[in-house]
N, C-alpha and C. Protein backbone atom coordinates (compact mmCIF):
# COMPACT_ATOMS: atom_id res chain seq x y z
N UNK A 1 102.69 120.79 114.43
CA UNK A 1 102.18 121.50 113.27
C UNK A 1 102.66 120.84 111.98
N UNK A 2 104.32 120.37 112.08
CA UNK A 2 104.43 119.56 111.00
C UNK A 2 103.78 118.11 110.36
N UNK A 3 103.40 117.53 111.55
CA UNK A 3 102.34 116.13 111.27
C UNK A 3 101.14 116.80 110.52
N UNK A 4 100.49 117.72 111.16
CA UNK A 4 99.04 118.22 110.30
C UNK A 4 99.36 118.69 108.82
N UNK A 5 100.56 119.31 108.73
CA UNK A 5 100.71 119.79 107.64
C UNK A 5 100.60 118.29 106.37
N UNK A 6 101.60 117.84 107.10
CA UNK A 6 101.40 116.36 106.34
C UNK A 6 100.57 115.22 106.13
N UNK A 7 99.78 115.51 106.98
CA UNK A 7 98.71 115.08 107.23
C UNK A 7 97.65 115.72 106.09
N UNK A 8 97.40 116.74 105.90
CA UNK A 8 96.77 117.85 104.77
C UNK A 8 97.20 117.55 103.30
N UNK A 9 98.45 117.32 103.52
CA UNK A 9 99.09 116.97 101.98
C UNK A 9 98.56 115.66 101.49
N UNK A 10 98.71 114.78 102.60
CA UNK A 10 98.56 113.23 102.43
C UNK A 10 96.97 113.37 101.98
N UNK A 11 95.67 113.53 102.57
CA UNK A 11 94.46 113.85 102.20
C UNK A 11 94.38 114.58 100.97
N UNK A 12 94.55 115.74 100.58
CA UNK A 12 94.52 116.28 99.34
C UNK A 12 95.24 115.81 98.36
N UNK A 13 96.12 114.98 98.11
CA UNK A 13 97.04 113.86 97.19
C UNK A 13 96.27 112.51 96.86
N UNK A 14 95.75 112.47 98.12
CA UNK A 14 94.52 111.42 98.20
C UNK A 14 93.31 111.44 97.95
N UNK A 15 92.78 112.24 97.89
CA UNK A 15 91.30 112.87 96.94
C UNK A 15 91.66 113.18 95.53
N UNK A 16 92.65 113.99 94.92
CA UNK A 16 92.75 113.92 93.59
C UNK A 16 93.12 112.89 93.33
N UNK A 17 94.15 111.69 93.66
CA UNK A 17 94.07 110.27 92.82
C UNK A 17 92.97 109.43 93.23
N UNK A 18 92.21 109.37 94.05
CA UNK A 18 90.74 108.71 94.06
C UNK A 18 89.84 109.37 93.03
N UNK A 19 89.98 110.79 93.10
CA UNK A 19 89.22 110.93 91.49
C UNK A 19 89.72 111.04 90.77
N UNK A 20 90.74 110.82 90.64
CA UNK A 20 91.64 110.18 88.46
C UNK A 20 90.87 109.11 88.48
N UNK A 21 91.15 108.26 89.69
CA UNK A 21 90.83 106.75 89.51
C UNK A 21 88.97 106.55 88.68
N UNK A 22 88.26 107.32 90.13
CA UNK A 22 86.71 107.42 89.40
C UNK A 22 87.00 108.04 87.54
N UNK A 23 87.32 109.15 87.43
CA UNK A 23 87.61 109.33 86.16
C UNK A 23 87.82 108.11 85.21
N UNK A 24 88.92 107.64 85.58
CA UNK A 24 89.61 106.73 84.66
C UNK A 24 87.97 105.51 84.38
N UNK A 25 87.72 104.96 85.59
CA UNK A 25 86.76 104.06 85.74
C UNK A 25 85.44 104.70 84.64
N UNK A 26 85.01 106.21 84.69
CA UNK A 26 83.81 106.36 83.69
C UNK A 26 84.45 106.69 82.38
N UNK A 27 85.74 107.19 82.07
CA UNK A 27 85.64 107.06 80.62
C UNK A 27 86.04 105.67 80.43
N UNK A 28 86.17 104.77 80.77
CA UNK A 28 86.25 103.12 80.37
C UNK A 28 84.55 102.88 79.96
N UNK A 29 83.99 103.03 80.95
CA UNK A 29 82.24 102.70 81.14
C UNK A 29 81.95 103.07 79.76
N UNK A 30 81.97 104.62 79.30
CA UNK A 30 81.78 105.22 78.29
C UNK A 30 81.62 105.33 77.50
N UNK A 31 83.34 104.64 76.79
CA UNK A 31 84.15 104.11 75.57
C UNK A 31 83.02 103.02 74.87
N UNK A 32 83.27 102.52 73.80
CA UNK A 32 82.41 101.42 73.50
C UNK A 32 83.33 100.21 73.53
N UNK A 33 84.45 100.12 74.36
CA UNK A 33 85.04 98.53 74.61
C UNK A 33 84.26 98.62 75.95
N UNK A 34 84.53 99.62 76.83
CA UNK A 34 83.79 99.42 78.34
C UNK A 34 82.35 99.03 78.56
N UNK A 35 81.89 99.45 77.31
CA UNK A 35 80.28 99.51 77.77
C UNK A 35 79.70 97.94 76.81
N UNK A 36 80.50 97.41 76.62
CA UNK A 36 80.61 96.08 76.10
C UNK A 36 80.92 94.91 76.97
N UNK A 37 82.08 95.46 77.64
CA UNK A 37 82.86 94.41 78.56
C UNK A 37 82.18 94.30 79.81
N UNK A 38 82.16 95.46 80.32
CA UNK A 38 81.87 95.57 81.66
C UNK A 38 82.63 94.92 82.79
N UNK A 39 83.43 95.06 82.82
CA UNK A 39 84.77 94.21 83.59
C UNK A 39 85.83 95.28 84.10
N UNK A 40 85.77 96.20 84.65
CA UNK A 40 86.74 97.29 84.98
C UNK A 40 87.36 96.83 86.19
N UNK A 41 88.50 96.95 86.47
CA UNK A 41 89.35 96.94 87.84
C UNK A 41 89.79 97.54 87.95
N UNK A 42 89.92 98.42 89.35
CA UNK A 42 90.75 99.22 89.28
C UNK A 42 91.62 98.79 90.06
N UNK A 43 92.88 99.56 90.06
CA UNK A 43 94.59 98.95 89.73
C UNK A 43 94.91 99.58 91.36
N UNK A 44 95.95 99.00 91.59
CA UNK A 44 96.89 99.29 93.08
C UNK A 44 97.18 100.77 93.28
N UNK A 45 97.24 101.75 92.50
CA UNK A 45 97.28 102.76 92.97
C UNK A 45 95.71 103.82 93.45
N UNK A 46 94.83 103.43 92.94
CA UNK A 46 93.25 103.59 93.38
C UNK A 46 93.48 103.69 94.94
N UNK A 47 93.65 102.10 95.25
CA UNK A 47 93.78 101.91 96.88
C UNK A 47 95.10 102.68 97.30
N UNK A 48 95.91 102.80 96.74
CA UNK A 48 97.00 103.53 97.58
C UNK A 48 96.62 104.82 98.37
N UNK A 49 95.98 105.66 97.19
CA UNK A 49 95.29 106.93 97.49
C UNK A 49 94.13 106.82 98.25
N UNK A 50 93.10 106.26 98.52
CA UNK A 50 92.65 105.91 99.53
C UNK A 50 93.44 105.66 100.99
N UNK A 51 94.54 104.71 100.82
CA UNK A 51 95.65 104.46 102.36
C UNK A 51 95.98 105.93 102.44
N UNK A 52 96.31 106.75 100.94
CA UNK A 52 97.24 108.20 101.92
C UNK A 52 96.09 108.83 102.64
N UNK A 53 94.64 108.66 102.14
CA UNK A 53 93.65 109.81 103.10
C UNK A 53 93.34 109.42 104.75
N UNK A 54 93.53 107.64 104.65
CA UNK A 54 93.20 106.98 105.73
C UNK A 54 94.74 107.64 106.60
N UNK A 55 95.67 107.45 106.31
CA UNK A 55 96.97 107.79 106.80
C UNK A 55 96.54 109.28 107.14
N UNK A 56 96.70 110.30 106.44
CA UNK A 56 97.10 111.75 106.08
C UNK A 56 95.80 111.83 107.84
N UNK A 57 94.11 111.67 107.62
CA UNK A 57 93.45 111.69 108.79
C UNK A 57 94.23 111.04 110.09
N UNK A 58 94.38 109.44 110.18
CA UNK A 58 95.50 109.60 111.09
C UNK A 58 96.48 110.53 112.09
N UNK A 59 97.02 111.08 110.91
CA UNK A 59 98.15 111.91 111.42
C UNK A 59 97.76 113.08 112.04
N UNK A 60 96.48 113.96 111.50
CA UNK A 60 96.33 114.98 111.81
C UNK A 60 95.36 115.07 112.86
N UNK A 61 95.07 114.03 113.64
CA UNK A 61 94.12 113.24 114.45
C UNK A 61 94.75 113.40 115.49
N UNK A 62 96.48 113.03 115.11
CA UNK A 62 97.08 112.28 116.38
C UNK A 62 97.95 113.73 116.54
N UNK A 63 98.23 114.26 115.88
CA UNK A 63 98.83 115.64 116.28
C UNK A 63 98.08 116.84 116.91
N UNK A 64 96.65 116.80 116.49
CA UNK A 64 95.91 117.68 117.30
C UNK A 64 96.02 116.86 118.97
N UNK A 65 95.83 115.42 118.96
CA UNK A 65 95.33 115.18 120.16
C UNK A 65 96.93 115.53 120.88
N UNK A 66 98.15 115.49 120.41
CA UNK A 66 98.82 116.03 121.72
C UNK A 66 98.87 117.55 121.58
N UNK A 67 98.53 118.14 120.85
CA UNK A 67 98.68 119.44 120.90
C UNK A 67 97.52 120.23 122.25
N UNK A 68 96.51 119.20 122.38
CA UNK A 68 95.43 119.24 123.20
C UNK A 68 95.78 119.09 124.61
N UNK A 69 97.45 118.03 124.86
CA UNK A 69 97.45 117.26 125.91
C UNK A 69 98.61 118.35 126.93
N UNK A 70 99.04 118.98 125.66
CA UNK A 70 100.21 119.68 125.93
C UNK A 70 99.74 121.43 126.03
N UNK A 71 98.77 121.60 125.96
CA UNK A 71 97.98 122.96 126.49
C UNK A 71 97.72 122.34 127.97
N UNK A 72 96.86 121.24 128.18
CA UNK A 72 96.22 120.85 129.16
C UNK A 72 97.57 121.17 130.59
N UNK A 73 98.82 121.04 130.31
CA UNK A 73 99.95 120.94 130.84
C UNK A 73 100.11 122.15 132.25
């Protein structure tokens, strides 16, 4: 139960900084340096938050499946 829990945290930590990131990315677009340049990158923590949702699923993947293995018992 504690992996899922963390698993839940890791996903929902990870959806709100994937959308700061989108955020951040349209008020750049927006601005009138962005919509000039057109050159946006987004920075190492974008992808981080993406790894915690890929992680956070992981976890809560792998904790249901023994919780499954250990009824089966």
């Amino acid at each position: 139960m504690k992996k899922t829990l963390f698993g839940v945290g890791l996903i929902i930590a990870g959806c709100i900084g994937v959308a700061l990131g989108n955020l951040e990315e349209t008020i750049y677009y927006t601005s009138q340096i962005g919509a000039a340049e057109r050159n946006f990158h987004q920075g190492a923590a974008y992808y981080m938050f993406w790894a915690y949702i890929l992680i956070g699923f992981a976890s809560v993947i792998a904790d249901q499946m023994k919780a499954k293995k250990k009824k089966g018992r």
